[in-house]
C-alpha atoms as a PDB file:
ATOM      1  CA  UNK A   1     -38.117 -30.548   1.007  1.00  0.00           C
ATOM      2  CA  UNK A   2     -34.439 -29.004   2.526  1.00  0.00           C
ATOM      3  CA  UNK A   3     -34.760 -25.536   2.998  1.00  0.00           C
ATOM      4  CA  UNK A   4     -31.910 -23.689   0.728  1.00  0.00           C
ATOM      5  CA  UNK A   5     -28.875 -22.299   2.489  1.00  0.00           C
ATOM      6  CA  UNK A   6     -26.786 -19.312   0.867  1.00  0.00           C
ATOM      7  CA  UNK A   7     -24.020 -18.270   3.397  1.00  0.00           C
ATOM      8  CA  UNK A   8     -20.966 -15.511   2.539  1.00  0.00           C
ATOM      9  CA  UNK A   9     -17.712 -16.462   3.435  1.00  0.00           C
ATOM     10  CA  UNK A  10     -15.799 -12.886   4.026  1.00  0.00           C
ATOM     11  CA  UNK A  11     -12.677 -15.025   4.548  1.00  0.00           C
ATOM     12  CA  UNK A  12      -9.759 -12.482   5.857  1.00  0.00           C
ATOM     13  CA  UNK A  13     -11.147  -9.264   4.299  1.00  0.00           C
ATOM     14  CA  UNK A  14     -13.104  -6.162   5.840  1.00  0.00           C
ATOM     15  CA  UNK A  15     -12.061  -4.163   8.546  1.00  0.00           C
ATOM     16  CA  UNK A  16     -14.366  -3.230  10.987  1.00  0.00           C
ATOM     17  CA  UNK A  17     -15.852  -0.536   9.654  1.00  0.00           C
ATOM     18  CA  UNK A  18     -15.766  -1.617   6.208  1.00  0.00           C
ATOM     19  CA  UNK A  19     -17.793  -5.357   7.739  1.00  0.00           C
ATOM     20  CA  UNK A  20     -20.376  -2.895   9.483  1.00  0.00           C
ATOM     21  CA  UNK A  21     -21.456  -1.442   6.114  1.00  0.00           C
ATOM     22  CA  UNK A  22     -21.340  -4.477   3.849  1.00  0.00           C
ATOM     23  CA  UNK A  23     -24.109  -6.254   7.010  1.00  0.00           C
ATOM     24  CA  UNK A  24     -25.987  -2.897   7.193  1.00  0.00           C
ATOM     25  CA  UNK A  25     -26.229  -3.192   3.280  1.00  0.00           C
ATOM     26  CA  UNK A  26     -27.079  -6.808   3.301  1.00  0.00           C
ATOM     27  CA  UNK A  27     -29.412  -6.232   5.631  1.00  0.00           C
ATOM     28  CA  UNK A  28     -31.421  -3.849   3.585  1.00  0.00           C
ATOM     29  CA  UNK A  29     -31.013  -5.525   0.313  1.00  0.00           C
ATOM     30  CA  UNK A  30     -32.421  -8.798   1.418  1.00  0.00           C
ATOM     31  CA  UNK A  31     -35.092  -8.104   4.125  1.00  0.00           C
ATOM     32  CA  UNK A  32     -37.842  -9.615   1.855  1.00  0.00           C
ATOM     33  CA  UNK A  33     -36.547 -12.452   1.210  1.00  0.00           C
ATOM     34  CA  UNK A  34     -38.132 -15.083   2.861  1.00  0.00           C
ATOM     35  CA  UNK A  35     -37.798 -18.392   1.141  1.00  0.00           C
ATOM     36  CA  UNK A  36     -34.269 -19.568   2.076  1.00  0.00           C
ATOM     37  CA  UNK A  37     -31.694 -19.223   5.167  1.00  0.00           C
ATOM     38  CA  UNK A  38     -28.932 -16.682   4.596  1.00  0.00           C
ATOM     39  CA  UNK A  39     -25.665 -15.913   6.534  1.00  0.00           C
ATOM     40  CA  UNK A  40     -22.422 -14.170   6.212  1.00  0.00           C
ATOM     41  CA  UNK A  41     -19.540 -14.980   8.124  1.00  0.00           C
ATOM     42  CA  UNK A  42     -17.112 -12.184   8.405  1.00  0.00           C
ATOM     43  CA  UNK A  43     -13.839 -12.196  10.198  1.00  0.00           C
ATOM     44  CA  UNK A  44     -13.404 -12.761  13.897  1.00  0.00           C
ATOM     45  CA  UNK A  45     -12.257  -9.190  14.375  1.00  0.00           C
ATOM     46  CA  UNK A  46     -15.976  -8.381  13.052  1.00  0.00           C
ATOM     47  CA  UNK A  47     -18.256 -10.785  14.134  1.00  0.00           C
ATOM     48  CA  UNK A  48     -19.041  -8.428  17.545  1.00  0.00           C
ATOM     49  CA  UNK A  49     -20.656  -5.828  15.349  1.00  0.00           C
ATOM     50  CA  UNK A  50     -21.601  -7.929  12.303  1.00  0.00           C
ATOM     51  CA  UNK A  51     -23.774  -9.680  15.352  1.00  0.00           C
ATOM     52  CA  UNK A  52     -25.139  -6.401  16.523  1.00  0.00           C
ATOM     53  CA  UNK A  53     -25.968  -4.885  13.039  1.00  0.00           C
ATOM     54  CA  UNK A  54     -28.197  -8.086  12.052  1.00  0.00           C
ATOM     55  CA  UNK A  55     -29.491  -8.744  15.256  1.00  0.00           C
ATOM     56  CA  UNK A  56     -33.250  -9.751  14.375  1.00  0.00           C
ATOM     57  CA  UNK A  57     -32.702  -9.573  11.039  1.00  0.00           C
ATOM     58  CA  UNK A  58     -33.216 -12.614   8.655  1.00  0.00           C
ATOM     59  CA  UNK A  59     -29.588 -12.924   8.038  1.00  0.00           C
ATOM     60  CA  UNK A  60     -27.709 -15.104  10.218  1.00  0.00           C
ATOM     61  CA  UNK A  61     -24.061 -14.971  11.747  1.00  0.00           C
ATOM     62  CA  UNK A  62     -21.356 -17.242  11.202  1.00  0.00           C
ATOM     63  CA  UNK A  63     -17.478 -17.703  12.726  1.00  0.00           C
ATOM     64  CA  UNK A  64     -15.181 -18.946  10.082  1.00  0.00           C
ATOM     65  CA  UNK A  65     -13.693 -21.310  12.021  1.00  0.00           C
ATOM     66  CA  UNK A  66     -13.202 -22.235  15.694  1.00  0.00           C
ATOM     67  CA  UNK A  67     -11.233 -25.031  18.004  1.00  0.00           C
ATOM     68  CA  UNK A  68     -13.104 -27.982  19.542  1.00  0.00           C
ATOM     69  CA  UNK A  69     -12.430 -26.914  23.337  1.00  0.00           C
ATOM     70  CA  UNK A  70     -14.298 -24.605  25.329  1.00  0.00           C
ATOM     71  CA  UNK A  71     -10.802 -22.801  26.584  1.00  0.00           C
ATOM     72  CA  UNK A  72      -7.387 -23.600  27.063  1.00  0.00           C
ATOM     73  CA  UNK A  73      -4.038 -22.136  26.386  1.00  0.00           C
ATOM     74  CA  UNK A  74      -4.732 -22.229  21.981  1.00  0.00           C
ATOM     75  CA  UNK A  75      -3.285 -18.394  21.793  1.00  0.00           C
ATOM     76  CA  UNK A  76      -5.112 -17.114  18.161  1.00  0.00           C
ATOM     77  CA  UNK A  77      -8.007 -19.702  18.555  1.00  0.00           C
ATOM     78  CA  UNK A  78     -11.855 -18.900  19.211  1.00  0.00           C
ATOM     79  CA  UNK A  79     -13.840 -21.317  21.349  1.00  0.00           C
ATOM     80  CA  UNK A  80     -17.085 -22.687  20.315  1.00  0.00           C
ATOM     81  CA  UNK A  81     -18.363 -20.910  23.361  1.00  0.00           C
ATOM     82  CA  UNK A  82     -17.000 -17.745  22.283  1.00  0.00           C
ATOM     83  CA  UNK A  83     -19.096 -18.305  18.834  1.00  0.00           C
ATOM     84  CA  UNK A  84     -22.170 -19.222  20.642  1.00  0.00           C
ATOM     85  CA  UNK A  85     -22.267 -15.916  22.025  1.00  0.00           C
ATOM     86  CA  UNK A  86     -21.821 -13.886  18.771  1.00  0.00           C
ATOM     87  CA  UNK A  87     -22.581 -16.009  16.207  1.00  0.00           C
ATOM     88  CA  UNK A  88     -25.612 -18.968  15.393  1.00  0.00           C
ATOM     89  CA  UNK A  89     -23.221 -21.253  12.442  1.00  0.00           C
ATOM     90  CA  UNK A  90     -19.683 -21.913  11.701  1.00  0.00           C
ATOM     91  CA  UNK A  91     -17.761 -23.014   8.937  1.00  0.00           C
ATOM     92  CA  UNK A  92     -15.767 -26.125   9.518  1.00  0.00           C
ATOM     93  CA  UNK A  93     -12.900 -27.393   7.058  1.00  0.00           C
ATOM     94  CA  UNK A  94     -12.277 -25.095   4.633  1.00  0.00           C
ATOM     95  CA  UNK A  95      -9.925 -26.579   2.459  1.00  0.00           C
ATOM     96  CA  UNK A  96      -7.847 -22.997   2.906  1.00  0.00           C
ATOM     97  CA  UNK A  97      -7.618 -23.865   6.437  1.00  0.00           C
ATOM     98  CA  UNK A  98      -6.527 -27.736   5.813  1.00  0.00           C
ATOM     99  CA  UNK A  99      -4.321 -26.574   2.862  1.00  0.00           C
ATOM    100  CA  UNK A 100      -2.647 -24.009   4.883  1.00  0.00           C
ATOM    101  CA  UNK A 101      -3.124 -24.461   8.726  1.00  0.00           C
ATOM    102  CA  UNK A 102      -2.915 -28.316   8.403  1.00  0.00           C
ATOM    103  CA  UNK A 103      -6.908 -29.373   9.380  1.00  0.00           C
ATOM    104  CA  UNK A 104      -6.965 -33.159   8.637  1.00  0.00           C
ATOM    105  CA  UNK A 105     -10.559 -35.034   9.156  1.00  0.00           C
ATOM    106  CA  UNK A 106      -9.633 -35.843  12.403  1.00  0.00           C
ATOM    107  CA  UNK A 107      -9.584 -32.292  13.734  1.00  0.00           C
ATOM    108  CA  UNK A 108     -12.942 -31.452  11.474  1.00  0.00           C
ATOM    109  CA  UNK A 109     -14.738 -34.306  13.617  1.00  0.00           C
ATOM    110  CA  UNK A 110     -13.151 -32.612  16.843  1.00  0.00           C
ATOM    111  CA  UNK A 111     -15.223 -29.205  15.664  1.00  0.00           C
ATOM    112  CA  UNK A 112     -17.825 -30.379  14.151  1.00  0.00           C
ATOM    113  CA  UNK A 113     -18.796 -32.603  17.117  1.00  0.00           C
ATOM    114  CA  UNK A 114     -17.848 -29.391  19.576  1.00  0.00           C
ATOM    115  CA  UNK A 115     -20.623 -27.321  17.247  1.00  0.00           C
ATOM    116  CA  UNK A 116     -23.279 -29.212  17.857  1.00  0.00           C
ATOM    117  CA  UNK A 117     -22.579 -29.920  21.574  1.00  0.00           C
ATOM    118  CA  UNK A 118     -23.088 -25.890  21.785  1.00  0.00           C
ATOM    119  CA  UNK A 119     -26.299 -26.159  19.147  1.00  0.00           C
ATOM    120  CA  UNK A 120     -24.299 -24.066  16.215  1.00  0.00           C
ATOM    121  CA  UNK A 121     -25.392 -25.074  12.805  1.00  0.00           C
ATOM    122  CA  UNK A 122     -22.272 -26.253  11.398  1.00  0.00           C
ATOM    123  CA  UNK A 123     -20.990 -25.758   7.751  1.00  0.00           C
ATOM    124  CA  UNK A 124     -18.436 -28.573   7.041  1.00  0.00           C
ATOM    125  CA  UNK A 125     -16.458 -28.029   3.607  1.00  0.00           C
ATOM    126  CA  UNK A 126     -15.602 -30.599   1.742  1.00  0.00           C
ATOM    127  CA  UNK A 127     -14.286 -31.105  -2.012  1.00  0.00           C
ATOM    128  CA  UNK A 128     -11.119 -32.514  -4.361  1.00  0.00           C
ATOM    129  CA  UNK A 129      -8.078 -30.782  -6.253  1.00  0.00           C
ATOM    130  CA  UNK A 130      -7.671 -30.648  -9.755  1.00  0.00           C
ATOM    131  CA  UNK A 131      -5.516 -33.235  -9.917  1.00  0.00           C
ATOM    132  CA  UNK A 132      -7.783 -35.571  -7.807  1.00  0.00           C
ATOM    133  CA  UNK A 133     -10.537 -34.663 -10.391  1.00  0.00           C
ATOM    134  CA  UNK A 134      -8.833 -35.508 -12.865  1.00  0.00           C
ATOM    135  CA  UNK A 135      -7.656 -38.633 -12.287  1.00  0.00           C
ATOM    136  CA  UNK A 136     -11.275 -39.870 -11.182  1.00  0.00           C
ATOM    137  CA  UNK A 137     -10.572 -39.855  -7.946  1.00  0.00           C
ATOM    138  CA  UNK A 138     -13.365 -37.581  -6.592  1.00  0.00           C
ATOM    139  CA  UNK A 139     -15.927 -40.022  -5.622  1.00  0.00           C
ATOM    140  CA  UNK A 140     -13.616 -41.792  -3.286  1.00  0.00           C
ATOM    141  CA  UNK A 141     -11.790 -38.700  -2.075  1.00  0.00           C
ATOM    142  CA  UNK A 142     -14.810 -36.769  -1.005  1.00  0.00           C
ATOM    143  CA  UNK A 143     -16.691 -39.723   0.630  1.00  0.00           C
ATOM    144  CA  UNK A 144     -13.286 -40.311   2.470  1.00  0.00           C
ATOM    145  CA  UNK A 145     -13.783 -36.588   4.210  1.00  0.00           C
ATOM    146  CA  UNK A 146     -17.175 -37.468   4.856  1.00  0.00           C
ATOM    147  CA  UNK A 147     -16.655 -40.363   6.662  1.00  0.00           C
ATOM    148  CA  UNK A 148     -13.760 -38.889   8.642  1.00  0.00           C
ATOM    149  CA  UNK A 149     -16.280 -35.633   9.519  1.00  0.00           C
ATOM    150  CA  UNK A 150     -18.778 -38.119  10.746  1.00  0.00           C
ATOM    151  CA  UNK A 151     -17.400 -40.721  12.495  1.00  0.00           C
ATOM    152  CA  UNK A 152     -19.144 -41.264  15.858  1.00  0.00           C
ATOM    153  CA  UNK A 153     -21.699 -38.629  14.804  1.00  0.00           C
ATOM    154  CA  UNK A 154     -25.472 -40.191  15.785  1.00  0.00           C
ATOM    155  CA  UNK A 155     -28.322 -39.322  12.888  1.00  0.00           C
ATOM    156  CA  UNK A 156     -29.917 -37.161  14.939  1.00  0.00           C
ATOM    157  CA  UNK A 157     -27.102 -34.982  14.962  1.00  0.00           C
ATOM    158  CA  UNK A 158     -25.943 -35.503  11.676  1.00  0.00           C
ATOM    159  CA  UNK A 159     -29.313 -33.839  10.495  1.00  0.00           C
ATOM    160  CA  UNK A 160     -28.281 -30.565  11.945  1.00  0.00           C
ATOM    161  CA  UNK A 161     -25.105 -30.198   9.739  1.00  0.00           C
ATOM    162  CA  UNK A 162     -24.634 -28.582   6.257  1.00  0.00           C
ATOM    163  CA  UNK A 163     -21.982 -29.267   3.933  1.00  0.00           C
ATOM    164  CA  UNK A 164     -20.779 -27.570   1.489  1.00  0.00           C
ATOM    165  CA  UNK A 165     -19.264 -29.488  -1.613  1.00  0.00           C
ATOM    166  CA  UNK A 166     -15.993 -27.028  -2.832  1.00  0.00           C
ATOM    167  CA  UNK A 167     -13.865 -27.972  -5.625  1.00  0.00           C
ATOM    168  CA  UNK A 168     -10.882 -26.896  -4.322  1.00  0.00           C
ATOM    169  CA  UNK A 169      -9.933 -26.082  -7.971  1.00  0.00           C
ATOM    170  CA  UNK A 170     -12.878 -24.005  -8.731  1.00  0.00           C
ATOM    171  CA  UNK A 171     -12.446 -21.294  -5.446  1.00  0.00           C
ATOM    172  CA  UNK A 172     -10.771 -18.536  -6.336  1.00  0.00           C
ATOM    173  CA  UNK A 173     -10.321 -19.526  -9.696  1.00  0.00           C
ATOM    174  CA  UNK A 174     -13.248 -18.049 -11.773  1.00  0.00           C
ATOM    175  CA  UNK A 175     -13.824 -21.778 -12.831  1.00  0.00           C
ATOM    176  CA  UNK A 176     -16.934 -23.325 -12.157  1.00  0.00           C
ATOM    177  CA  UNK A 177     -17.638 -27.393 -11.859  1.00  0.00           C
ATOM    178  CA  UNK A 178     -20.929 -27.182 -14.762  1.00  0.00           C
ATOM    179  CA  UNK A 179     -23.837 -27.522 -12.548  1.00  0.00           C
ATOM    180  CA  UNK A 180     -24.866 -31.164 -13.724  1.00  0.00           C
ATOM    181  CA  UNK A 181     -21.290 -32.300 -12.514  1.00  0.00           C
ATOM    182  CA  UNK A 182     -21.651 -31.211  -9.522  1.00  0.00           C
ATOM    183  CA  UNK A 183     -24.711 -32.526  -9.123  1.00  0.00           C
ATOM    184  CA  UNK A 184     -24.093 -36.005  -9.755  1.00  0.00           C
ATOM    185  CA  UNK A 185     -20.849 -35.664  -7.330  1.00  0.00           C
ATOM    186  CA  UNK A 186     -23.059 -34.530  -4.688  1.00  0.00           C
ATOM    187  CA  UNK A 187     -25.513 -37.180  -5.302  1.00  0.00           C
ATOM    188  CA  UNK A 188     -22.296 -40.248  -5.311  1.00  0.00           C
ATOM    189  CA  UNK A 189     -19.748 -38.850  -3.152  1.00  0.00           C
ATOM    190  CA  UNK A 190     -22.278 -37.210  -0.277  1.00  0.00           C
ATOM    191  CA  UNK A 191     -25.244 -38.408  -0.518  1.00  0.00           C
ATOM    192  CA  UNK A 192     -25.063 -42.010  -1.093  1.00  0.00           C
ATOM    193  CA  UNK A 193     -21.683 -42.205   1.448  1.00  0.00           C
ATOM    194  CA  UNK A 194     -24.514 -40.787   3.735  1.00  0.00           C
ATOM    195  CA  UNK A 195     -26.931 -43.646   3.161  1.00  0.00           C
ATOM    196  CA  UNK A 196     -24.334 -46.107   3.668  1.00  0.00           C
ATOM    197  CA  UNK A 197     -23.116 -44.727   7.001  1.00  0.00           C
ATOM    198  CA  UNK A 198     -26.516 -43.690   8.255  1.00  0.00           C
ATOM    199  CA  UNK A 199     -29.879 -44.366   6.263  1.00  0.00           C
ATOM    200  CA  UNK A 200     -31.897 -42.554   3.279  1.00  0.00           C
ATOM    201  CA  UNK A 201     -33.951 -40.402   5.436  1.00  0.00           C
ATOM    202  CA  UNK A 202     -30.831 -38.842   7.313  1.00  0.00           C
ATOM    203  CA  UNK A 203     -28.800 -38.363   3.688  1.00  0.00           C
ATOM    204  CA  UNK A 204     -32.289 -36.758   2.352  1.00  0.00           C
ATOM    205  CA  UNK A 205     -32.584 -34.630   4.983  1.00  0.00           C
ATOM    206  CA  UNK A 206     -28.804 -32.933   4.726  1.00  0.00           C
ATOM    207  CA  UNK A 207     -28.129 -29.976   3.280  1.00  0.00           C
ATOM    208  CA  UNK A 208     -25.326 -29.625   0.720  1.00  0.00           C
ATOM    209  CA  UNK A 209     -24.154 -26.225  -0.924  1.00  0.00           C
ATOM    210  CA  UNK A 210     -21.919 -25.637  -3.648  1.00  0.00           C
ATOM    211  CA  UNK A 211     -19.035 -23.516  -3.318  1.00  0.00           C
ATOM    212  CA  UNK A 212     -16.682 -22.551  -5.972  1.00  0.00           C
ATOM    213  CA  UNK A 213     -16.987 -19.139  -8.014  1.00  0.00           C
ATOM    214  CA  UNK A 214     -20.602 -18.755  -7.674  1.00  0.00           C
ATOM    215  CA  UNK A 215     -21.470 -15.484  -8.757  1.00  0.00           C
ATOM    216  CA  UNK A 216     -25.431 -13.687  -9.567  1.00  0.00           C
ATOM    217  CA  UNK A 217     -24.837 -14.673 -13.579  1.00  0.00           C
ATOM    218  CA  UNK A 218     -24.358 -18.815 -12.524  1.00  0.00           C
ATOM    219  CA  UNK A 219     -26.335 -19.104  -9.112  1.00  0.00           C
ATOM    220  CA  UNK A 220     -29.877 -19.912 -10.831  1.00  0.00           C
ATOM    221  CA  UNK A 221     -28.329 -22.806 -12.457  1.00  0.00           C
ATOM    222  CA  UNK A 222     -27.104 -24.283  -9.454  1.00  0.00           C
ATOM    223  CA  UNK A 223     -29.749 -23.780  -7.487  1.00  0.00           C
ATOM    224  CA  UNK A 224     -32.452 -25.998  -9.640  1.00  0.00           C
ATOM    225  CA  UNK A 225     -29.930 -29.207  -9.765  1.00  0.00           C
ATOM    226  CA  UNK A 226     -32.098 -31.512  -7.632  1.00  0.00           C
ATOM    227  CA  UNK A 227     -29.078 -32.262  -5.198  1.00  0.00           C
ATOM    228  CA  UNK A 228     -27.813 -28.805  -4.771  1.00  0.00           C
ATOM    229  CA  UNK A 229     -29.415 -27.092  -1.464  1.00  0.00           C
ATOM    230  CA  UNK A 230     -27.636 -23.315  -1.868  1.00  0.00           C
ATOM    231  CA  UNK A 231     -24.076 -21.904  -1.892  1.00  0.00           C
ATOM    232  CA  UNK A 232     -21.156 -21.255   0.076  1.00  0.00           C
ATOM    233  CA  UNK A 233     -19.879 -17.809  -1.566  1.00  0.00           C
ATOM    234  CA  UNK A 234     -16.766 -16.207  -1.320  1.00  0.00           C
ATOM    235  CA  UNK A 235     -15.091 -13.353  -3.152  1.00  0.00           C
ATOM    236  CA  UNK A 236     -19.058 -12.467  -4.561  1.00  0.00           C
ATOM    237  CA  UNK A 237     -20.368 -11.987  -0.738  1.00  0.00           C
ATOM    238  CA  UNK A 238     -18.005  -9.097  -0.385  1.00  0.00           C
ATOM    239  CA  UNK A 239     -20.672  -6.760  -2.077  1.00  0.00           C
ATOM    240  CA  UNK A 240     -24.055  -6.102  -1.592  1.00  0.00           C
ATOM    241  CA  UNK A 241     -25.154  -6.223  -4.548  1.00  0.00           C
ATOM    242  CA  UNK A 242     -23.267  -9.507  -5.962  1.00  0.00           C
ATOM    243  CA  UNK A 243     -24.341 -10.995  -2.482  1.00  0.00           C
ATOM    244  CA  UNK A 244     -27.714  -9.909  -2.941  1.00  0.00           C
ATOM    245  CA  UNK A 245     -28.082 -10.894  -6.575  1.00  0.00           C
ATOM    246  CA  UNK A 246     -26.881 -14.602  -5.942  1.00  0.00           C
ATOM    247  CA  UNK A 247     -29.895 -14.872  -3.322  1.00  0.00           C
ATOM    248  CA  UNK A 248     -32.630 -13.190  -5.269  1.00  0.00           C
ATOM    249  CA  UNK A 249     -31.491 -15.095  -8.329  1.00  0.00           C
ATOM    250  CA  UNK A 250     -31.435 -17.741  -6.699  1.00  0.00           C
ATOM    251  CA  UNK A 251     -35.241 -17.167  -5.266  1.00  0.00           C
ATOM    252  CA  UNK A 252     -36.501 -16.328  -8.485  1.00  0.00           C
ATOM    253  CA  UNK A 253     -35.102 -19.552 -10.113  1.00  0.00           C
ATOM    254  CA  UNK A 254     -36.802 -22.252  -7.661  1.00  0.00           C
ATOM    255  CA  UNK A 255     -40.232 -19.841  -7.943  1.00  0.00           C
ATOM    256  CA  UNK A 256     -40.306 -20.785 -11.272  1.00  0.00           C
END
């Protein structure tokens, strides 16, 4: 059975202060919970005293993004090296960063290969526009950024990665894919492209959240779709307790 995954995505909010309170917080609020992997994954400004804060916690640290070379001259970039020393996962993808800072597949291969040279768990985002949804395109479209994120990836390593399946029209939106949808989109645009390129026991064995306005009211009913190993959370993970009550909902929905 995959372990679930619930990760916060702080994306370019919290100062440094502000990001030590919200992990001291988290770090309270969820030290009992022990049936799932958590992580936030604050700013790179923050992730030096994020780190420190939930050092030996149960909460994990994640970069929000990173380049695929150890150094070089990439003025603004952070090396997987540098991540390795301050955080244990990074997110890979984001359709924010492809929409705005032109990530293709190509360059998510790059990273996502660089992550697990330097053993970081790596959270590779995937998902379709409304437009692509609409005209049935999904299917094809996702398994096309799987491939691409793959390619030349061994199933050893491809075991090691999450994804995280994000509607690009439900983030930010305060729409939500209904949970059965995105179930069944998980299921024919990741796993089964998975199958095909590897085998069933590598496609089992990936993890796959959902992202896209989860909140602590809709989490429970994600979280039981056979296919759906956790969340990717963004504007909710800037509280404690709307981070907190997507993972204890969450918990008390697959105790059940």
């Amino acid at each position: 059975m995959r372990r679930p995954f619930i990760a916060g995505n702080w994306k370019m909010h919290k100062t440094t202060v502000e990001a030590l309170e919200l992990a001291d917080g988290l770090k309270a609020a969820l030290a009992d919970v022990e049936s799932m992997d958590l992580a936030v994954c604050p700013p790179a400004s923050a992730l030096g005293v994020v780190s420190d804060v939930l050092a030996g916690s149960n909460i994990m640290v994640g970069a929000q993004n990173m380049h695929w070379e150890n150094s070089g001259a990439y003025t603004g970039e952070i090396s997987p090296v540098m991540v390795r020393g301050l955080a244990t996962c990074v997110i890979i993808g984001h359709s924010e960063r492809r929409e705005y800072f032109g990530e293709t597949d190509a360059t998510v291969n790059k990273k996502l290969k660089a992550a697990l040279a330097h053993d970081l768990v790596p959270i590779v985002c995937i998902g379709e526009s409304l437009e692509q949804n609409e005209a049935g395109e999904t299917v094809s479209f996702v398994g096309g950024q799987i491939r691409g994120a793959f390619e030349g990836i061994p199933a050893v390593d491809a075991q090691r990665v999450v994804l995280a399946y994000e509607p690009i029209w439900a983030i930010g939106t305060g729409r939500t894919a209904m949970p059965e949808d995105a179930d069944r989109t998980i299921r024919e645009a990741i796993r089964d492209v998975l199958r095909d390129l590897y085998d069933n026991p590598t496609a089992e064995a990936i993890r796959v959240q959902y992202g896209g306005s989860v909140k602590p009211d809709n989490m429970a009913d994600f979280i039981v779709m056979p296919e759906i190993d956790g969340a990717l959370v963004g504007g909710a993970s800037l509280k404690v307790e709307d981070f907190a009550g997507i993972v204890k909902n969450a918990a008390a929905a697959l105790q059940k």
